[in-house]
Protein backbone atom coordinates (compact mmCIF):
# COMPACT_ATOMS: atom_id res chain seq x y z
CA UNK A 1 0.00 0.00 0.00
CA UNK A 2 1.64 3.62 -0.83
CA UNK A 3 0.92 6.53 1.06
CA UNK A 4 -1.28 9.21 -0.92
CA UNK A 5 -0.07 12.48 -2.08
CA UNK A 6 -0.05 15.04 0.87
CA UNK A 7 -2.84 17.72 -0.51
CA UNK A 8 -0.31 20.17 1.08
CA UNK A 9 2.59 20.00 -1.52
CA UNK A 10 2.65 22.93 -4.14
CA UNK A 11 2.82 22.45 -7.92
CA UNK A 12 5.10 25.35 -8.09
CA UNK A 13 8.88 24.50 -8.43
CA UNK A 14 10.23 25.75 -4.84
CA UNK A 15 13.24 28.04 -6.74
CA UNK A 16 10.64 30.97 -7.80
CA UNK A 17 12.22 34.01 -8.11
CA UNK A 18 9.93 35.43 -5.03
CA UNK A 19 10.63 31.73 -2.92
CA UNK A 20 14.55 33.17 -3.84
CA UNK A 21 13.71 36.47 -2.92
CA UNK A 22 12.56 35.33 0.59
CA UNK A 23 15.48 33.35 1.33
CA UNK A 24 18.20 35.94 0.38
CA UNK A 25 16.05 38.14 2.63
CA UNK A 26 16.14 35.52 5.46
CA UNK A 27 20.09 34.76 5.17
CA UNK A 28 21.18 38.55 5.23
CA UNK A 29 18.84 38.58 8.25
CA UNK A 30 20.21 35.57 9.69
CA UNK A 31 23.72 36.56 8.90
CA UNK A 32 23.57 40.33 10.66
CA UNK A 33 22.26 38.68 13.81
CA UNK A 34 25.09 36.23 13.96
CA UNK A 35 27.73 39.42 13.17
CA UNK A 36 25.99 41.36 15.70
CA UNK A 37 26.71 38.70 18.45
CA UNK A 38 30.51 37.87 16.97
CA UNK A 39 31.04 41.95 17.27
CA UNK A 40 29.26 41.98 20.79
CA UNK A 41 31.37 38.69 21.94
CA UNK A 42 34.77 40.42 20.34
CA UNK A 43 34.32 43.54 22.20
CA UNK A 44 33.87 42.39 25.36
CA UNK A 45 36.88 40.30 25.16
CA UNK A 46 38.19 43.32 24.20
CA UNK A 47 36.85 45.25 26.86
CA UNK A 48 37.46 42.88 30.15
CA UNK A 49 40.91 41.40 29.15
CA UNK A 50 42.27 44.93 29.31
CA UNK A 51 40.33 45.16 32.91
């Protein structure tokens, strides 16, 4: 017996240009959050091994 189709799945091919759109969008977010803590975590080293 095979499973049927989940009624969920979209015909669309999932590398639309707006699908890409979204996920450039999400990385840059992504990526500024994780330079924002590696500048935070830098700076107080910085800061407290001079203390």
């Amino acid at each position: 017996m095979s499973a049927p189709a989940s009624p969920s799945v979209s015909p669309q091919s999932p590398s639309t240009p707006d699908m890409r759109q979204r996920n450039v969008r999400l990385g840059l977010i992504l990526a500024s959050v994780a330079g924002v803590f590696f500048l935070g975590f830098i700076a107080r080293i910085a800061l407290l091994s001079g203390a």
